[in-house]
C-alpha atoms as a PDB file:
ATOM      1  CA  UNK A   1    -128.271-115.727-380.869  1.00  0.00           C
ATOM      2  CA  UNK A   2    -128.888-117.914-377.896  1.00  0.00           C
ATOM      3  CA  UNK A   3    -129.068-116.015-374.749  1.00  0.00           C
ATOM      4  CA  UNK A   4    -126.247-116.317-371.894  1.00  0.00           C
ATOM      5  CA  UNK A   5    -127.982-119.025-369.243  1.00  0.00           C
ATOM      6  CA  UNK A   6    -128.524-121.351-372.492  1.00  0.00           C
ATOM      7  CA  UNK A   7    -125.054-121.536-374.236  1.00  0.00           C
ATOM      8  CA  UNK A   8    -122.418-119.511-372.231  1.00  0.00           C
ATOM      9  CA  UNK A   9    -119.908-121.584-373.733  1.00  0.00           C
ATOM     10  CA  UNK A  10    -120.972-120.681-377.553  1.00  0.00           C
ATOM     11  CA  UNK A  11    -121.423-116.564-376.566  1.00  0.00           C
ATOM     12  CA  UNK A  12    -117.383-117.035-375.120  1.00  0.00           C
ATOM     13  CA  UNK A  13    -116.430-118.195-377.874  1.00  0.00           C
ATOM     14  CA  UNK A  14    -118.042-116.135-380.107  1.00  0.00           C
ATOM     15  CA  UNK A  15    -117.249-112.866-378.526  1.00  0.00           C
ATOM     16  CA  UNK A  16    -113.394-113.313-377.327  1.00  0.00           C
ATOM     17  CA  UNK A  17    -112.339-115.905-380.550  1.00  0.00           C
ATOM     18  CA  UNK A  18    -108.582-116.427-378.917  1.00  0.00           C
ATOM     19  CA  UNK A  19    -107.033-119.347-380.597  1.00  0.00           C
ATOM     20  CA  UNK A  20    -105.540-121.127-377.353  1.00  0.00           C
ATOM     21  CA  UNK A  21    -105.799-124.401-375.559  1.00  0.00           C
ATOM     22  CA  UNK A  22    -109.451-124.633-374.035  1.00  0.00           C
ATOM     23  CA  UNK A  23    -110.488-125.642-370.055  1.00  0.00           C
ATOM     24  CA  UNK A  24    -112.914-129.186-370.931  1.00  0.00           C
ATOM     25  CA  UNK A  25    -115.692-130.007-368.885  1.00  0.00           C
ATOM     26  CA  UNK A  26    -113.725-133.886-368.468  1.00  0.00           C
ATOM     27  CA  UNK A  27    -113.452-133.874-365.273  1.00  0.00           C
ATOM     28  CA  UNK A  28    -117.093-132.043-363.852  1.00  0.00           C
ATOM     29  CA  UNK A  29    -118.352-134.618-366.534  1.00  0.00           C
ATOM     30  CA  UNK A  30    -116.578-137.829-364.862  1.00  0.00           C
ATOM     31  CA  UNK A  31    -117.287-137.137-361.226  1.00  0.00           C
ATOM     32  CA  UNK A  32    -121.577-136.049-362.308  1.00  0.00           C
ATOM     33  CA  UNK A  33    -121.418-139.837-363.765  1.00  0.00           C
ATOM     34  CA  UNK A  34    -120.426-140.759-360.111  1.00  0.00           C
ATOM     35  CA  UNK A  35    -123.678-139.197-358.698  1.00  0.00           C
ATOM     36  CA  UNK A  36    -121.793-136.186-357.366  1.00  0.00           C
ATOM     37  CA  UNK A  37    -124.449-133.457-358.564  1.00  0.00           C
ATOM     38  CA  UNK A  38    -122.289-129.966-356.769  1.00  0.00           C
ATOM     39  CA  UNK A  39    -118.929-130.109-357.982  1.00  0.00           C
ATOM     40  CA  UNK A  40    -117.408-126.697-357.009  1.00  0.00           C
ATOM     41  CA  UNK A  41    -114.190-125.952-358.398  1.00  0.00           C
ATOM     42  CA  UNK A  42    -111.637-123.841-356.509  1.00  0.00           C
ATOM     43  CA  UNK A  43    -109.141-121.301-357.275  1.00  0.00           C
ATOM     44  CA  UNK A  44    -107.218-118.192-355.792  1.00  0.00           C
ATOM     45  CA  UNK A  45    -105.420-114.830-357.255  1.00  0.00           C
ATOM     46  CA  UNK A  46    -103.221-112.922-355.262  1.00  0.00           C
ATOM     47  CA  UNK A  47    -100.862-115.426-353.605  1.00  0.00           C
ATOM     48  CA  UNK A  48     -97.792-113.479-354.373  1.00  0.00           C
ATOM     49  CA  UNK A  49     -98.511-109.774-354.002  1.00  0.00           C
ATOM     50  CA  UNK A  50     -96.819-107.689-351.239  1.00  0.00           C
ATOM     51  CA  UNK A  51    -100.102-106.220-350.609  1.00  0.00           C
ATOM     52  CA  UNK A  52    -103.856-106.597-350.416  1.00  0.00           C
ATOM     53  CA  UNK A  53    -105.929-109.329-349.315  1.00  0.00           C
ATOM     54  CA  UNK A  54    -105.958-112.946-351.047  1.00  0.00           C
ATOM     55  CA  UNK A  55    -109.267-113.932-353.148  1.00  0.00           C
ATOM     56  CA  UNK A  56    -110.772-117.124-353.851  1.00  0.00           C
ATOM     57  CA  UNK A  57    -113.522-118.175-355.857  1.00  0.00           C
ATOM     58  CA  UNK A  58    -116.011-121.370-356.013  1.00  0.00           C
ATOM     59  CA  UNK A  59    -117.825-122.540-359.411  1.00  0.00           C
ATOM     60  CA  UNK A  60    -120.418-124.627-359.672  1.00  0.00           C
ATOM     61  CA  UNK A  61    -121.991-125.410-362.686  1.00  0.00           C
ATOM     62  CA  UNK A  62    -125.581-126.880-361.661  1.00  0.00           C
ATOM     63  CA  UNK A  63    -126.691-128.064-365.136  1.00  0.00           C
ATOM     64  CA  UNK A  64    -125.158-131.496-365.282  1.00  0.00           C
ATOM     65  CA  UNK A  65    -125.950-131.505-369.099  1.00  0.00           C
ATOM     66  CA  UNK A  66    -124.315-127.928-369.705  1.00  0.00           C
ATOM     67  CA  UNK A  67    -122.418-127.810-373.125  1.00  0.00           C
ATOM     68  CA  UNK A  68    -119.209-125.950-373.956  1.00  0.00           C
ATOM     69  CA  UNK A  69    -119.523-125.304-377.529  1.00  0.00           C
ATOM     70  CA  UNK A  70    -116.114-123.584-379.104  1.00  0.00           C
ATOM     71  CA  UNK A  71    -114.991-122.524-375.746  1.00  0.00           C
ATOM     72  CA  UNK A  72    -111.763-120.567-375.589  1.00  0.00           C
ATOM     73  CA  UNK A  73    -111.351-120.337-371.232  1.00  0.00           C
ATOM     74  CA  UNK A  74    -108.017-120.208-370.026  1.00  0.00           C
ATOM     75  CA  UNK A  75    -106.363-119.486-366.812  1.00  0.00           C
ATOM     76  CA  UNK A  76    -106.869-116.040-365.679  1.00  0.00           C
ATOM     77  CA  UNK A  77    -103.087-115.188-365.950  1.00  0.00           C
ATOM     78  CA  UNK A  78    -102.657-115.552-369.447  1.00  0.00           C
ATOM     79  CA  UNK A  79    -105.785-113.445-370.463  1.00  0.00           C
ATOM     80  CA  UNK A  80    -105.303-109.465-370.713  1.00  0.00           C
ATOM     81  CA  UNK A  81    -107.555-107.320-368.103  1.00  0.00           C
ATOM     82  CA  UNK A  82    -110.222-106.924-371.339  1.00  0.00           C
ATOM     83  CA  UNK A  83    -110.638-110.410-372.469  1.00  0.00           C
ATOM     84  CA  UNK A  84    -110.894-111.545-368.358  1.00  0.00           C
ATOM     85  CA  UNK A  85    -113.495-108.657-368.094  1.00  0.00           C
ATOM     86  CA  UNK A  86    -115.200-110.246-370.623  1.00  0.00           C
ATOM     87  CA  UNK A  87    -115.432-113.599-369.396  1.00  0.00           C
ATOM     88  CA  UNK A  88    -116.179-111.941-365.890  1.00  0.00           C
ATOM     89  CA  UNK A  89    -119.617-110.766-367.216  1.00  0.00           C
ATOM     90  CA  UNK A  90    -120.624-113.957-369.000  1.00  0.00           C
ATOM     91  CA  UNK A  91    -119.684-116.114-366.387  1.00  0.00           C
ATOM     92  CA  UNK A  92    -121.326-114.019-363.185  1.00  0.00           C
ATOM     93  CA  UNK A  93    -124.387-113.723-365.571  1.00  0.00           C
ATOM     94  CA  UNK A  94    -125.050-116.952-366.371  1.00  0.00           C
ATOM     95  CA  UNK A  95    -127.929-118.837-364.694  1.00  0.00           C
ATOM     96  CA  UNK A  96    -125.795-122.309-364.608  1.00  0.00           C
ATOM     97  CA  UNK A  97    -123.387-121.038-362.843  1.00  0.00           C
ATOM     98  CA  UNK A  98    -122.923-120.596-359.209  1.00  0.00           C
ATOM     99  CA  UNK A  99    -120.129-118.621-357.706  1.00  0.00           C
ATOM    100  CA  UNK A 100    -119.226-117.648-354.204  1.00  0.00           C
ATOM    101  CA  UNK A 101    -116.112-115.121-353.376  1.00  0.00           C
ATOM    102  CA  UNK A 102    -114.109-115.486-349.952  1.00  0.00           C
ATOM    103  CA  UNK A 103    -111.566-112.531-348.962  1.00  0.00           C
ATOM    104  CA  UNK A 104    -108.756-112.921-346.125  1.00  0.00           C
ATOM    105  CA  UNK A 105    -107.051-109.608-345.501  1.00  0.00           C
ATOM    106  CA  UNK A 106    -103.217-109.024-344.955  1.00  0.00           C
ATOM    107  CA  UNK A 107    -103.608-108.669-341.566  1.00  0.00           C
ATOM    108  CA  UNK A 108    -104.722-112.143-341.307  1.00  0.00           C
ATOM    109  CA  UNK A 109    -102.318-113.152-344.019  1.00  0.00           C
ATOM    110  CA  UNK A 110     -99.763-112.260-341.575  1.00  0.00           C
ATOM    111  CA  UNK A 111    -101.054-113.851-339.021  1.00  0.00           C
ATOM    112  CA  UNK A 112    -101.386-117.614-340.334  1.00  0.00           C
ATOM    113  CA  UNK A 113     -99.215-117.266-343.571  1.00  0.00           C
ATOM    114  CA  UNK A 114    -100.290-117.235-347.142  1.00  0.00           C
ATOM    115  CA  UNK A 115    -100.957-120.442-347.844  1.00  0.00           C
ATOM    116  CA  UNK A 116    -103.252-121.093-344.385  1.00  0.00           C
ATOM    117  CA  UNK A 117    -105.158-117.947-345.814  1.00  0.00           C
ATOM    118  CA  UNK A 118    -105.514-118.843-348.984  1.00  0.00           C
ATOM    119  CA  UNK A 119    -107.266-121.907-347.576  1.00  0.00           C
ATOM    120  CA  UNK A 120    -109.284-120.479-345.866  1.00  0.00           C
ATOM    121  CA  UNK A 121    -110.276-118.252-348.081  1.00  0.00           C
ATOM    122  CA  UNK A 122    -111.307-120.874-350.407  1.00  0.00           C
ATOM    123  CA  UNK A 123    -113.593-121.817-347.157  1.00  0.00           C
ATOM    124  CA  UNK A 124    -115.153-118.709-347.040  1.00  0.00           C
ATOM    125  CA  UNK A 125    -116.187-118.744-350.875  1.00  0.00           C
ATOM    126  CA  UNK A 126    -117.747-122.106-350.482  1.00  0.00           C
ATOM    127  CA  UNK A 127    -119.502-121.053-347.481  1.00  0.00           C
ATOM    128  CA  UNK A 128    -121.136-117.801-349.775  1.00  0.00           C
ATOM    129  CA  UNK A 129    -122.807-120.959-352.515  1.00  0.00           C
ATOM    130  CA  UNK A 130    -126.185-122.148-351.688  1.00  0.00           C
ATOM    131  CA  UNK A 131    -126.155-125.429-351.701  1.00  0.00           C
ATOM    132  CA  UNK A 132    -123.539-127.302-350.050  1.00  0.00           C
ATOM    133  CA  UNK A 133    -120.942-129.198-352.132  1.00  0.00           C
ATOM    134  CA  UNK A 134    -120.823-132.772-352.639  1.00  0.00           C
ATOM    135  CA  UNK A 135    -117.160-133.081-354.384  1.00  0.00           C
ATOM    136  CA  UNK A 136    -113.826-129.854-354.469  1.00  0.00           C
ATOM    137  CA  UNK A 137    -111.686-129.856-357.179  1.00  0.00           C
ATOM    138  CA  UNK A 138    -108.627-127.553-356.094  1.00  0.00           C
ATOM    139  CA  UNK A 139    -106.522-125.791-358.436  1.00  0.00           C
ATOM    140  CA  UNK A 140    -102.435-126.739-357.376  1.00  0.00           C
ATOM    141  CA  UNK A 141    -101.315-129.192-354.570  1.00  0.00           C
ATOM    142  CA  UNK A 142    -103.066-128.411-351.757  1.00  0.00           C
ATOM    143  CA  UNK A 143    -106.378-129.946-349.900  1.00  0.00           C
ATOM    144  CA  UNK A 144    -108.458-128.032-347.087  1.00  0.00           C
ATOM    145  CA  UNK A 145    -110.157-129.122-343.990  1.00  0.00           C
ATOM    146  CA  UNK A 146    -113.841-129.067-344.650  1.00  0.00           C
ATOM    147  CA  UNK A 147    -115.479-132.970-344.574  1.00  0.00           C
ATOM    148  CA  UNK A 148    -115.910-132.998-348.333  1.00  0.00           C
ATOM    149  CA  UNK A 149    -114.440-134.979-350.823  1.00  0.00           C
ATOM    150  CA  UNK A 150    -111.360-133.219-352.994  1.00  0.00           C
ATOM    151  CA  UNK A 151    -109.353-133.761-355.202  1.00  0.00           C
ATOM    152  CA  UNK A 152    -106.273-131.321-355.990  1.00  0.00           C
ATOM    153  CA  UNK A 153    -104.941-130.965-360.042  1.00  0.00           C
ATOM    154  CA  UNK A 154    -101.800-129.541-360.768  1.00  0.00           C
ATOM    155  CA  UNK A 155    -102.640-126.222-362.605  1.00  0.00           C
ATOM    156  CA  UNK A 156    -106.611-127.025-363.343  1.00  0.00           C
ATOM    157  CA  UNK A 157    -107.150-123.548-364.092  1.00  0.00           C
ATOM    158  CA  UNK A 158    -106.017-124.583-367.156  1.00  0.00           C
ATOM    159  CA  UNK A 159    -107.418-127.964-367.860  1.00  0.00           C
ATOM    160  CA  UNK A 160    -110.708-127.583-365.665  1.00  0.00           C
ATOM    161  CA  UNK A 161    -113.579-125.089-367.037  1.00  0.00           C
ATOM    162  CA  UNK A 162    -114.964-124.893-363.592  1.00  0.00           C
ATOM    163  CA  UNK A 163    -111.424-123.930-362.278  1.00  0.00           C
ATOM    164  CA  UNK A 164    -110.478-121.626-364.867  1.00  0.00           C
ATOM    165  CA  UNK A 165    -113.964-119.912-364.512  1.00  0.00           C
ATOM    166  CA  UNK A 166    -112.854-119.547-360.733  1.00  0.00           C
ATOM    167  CA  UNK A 167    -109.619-117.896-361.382  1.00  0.00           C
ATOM    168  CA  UNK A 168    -110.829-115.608-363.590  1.00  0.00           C
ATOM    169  CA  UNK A 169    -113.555-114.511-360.999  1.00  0.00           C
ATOM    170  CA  UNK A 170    -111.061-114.378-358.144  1.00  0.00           C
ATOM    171  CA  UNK A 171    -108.719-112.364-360.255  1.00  0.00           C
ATOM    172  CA  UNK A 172    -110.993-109.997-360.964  1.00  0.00           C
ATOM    173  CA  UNK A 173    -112.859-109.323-358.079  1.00  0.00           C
ATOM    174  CA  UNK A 174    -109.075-108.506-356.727  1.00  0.00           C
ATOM    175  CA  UNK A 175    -107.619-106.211-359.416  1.00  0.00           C
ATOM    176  CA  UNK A 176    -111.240-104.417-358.694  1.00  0.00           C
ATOM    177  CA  UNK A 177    -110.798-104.295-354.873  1.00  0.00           C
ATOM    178  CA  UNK A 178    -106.539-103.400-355.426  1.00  0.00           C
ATOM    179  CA  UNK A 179    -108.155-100.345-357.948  1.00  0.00           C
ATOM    180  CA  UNK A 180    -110.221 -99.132-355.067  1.00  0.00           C
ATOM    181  CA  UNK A 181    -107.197 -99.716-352.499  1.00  0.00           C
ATOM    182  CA  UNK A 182    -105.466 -97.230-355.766  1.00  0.00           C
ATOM    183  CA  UNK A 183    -107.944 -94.343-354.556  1.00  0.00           C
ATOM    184  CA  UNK A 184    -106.313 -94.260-351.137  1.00  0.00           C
ATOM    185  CA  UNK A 185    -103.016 -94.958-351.584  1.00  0.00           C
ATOM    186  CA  UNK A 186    -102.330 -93.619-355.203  1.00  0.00           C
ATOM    187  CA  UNK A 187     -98.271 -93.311-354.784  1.00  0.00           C
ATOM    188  CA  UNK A 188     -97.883 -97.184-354.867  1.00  0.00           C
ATOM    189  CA  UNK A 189     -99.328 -97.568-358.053  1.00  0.00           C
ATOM    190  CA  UNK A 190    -101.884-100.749-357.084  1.00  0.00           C
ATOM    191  CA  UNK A 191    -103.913 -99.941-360.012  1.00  0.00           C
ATOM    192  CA  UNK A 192    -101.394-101.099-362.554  1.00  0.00           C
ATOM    193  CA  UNK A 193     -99.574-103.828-360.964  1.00  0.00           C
ATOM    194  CA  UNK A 194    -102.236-105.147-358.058  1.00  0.00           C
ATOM    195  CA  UNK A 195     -99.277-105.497-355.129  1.00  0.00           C
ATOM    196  CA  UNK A 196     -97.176-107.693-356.966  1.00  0.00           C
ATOM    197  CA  UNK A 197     -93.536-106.817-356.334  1.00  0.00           C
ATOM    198  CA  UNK A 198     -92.893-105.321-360.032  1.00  0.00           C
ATOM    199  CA  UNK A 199     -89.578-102.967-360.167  1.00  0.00           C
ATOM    200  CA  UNK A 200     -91.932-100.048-359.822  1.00  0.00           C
ATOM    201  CA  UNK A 201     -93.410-101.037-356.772  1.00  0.00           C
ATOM    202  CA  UNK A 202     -90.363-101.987-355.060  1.00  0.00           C
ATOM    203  CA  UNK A 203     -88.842 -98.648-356.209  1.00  0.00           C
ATOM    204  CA  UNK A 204     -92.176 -96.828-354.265  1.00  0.00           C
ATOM    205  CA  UNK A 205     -91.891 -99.192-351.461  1.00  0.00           C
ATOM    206  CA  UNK A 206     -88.365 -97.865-350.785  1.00  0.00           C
ATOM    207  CA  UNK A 207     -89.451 -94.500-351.319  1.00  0.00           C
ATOM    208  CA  UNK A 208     -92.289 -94.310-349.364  1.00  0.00           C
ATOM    209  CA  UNK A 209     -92.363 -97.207-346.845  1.00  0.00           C
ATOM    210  CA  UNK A 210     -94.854 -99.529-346.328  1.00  0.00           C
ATOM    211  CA  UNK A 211     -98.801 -98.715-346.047  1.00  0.00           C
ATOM    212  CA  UNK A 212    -101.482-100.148-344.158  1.00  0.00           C
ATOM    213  CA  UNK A 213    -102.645-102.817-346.649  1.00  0.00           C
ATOM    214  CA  UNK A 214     -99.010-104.455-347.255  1.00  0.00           C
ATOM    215  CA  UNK A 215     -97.848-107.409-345.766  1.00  0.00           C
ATOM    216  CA  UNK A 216     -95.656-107.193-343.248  1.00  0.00           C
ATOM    217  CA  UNK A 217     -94.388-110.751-343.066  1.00  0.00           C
ATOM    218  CA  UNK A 218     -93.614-110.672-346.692  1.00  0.00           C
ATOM    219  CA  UNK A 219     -89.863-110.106-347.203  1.00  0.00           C
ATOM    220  CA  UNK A 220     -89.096-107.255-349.438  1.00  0.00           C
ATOM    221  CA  UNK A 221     -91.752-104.851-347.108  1.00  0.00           C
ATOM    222  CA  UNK A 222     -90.342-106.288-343.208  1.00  0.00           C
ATOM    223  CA  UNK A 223     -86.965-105.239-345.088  1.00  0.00           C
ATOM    224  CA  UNK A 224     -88.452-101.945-345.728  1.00  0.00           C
ATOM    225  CA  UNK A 225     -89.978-101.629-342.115  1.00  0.00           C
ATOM    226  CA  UNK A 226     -86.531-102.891-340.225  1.00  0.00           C
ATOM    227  CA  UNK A 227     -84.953 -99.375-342.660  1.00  0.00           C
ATOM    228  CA  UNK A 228     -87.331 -97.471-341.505  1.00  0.00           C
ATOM    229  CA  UNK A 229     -86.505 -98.161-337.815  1.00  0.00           C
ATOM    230  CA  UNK A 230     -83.279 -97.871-338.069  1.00  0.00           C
ATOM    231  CA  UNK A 231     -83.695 -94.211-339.934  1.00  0.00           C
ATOM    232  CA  UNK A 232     -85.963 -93.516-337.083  1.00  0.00           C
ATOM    233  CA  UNK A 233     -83.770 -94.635-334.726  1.00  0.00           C
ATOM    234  CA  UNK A 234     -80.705 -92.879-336.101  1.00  0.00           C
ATOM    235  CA  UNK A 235     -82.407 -89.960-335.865  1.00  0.00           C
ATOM    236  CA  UNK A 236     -83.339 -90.220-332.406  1.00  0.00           C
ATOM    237  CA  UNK A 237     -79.729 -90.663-331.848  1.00  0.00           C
ATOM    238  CA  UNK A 238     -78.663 -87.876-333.627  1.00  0.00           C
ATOM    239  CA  UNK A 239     -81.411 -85.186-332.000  1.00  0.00           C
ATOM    240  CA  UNK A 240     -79.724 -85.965-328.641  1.00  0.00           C
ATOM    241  CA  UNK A 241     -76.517 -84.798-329.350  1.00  0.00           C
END
């Protein structure tokens, strides 16, 4: 069997086998014909938790004759937590591939709204490759403000191996850090549904009121935080008479 580095695309496919739609190499391929050697591909996970910080990840793959030989990649959503694993380890592993991660916390999330943030932490993971890009491909409809040509595709993590390489990454390295976040904070429940605002973690929001990792500008936790100061300011009211 070839090793990883040589045929990462044949070991995916081997090992996983899911009969979906596969990510192409079309448009890496089209824009290395136009002399652009780094083409780092962009994507994000955690956009639309209630808590935790936002990830983004940058692929590169450096070996403009890289093959993808019975490839099954997909977009990180619509793979279970095993099969994205998976992919994880070959994809971090392999010698063709470069990957950077940028974090922004929920503090700063807060501060400049999830969409600034997820921009900029796309920046940051750029800023962790090597070798400066010479073209962005950004998954959605979005561009950021770094001199660099870009070019934005309407859900590339699906369409684009580069992308849907990124979005696995990023969604990993996030369910890992929300698993840790788990430890500290165990009656929220972040190690089965991340922060995303499932019934369950509504029903321990409510319970419990928010914690220091949730995001206070999002609106079912300021809801949350405006009930808690009334209840502490009812019973303020109450202890003085």
């Amino acid at each position: 069997m070839p090793r990883p580095h040589a045929r990462a695309g044949l070991l995916l496919g081997q090992r996983a086998g899911y009969n979906i739609t596969m990510a192409t190499l079309k448009e890496e391929r089209k824009l290395w014909k136009k002399g652009y050697k780094m083409v780092v591909c962009l994507d994000e996970a955690g956009r639309g938790p209630l808590a935790g910080p936002v990830v983004a990840a940058a692929v590169a793959i450096l070996n403009t004759k890289y093959k993808i030989l019975n490839t099954k990649l997909r977009d990180s959503k619509k793979l279970s937590a095993k099969k994205r694993e998976q992919f994880y380890e070959i994809l971090t592993k392999n010698q063709s591939i470069k990957w950077g991660i940028g974090k922004v916390s929920e503090k700063v999330i807060d501060k400049i709204n999830i969409l600034e943030a997820t921009k900029l932490a796309m920046i940051r993971a750029i800023a962790k490759l090597k070798e400066k890009p010479d073209f962005l491909i950004l998954d959605g409809n979005m561009k950021i403000n770094l001199p660099i040509p870009q070019k934005s595709i309407i859900k590339a993590d699906e369409k684009v191996f580069s992308c849907a390489a990124a979005s696995i990454i990023a969604k990993v390295t996030r369910d890992r850090i929300m698993g840790r976040y788990h430890k500290k904070y165990s009656r929220y429940g972040f190690d089965k549904h991340k922060g995303y605002p499932t019934k369950e973690h509504i029903k321990m929001l409510k319970k419990y009121k928010p914690c220091r990792i949730h995001r206070r500008s999002f609106g079912p936790v300021l809801k949350n935080l405006k009930l808690k100061a009334q209840s502490v300011k009812l019973k303020r009211k109450t202890k003085n008479y």
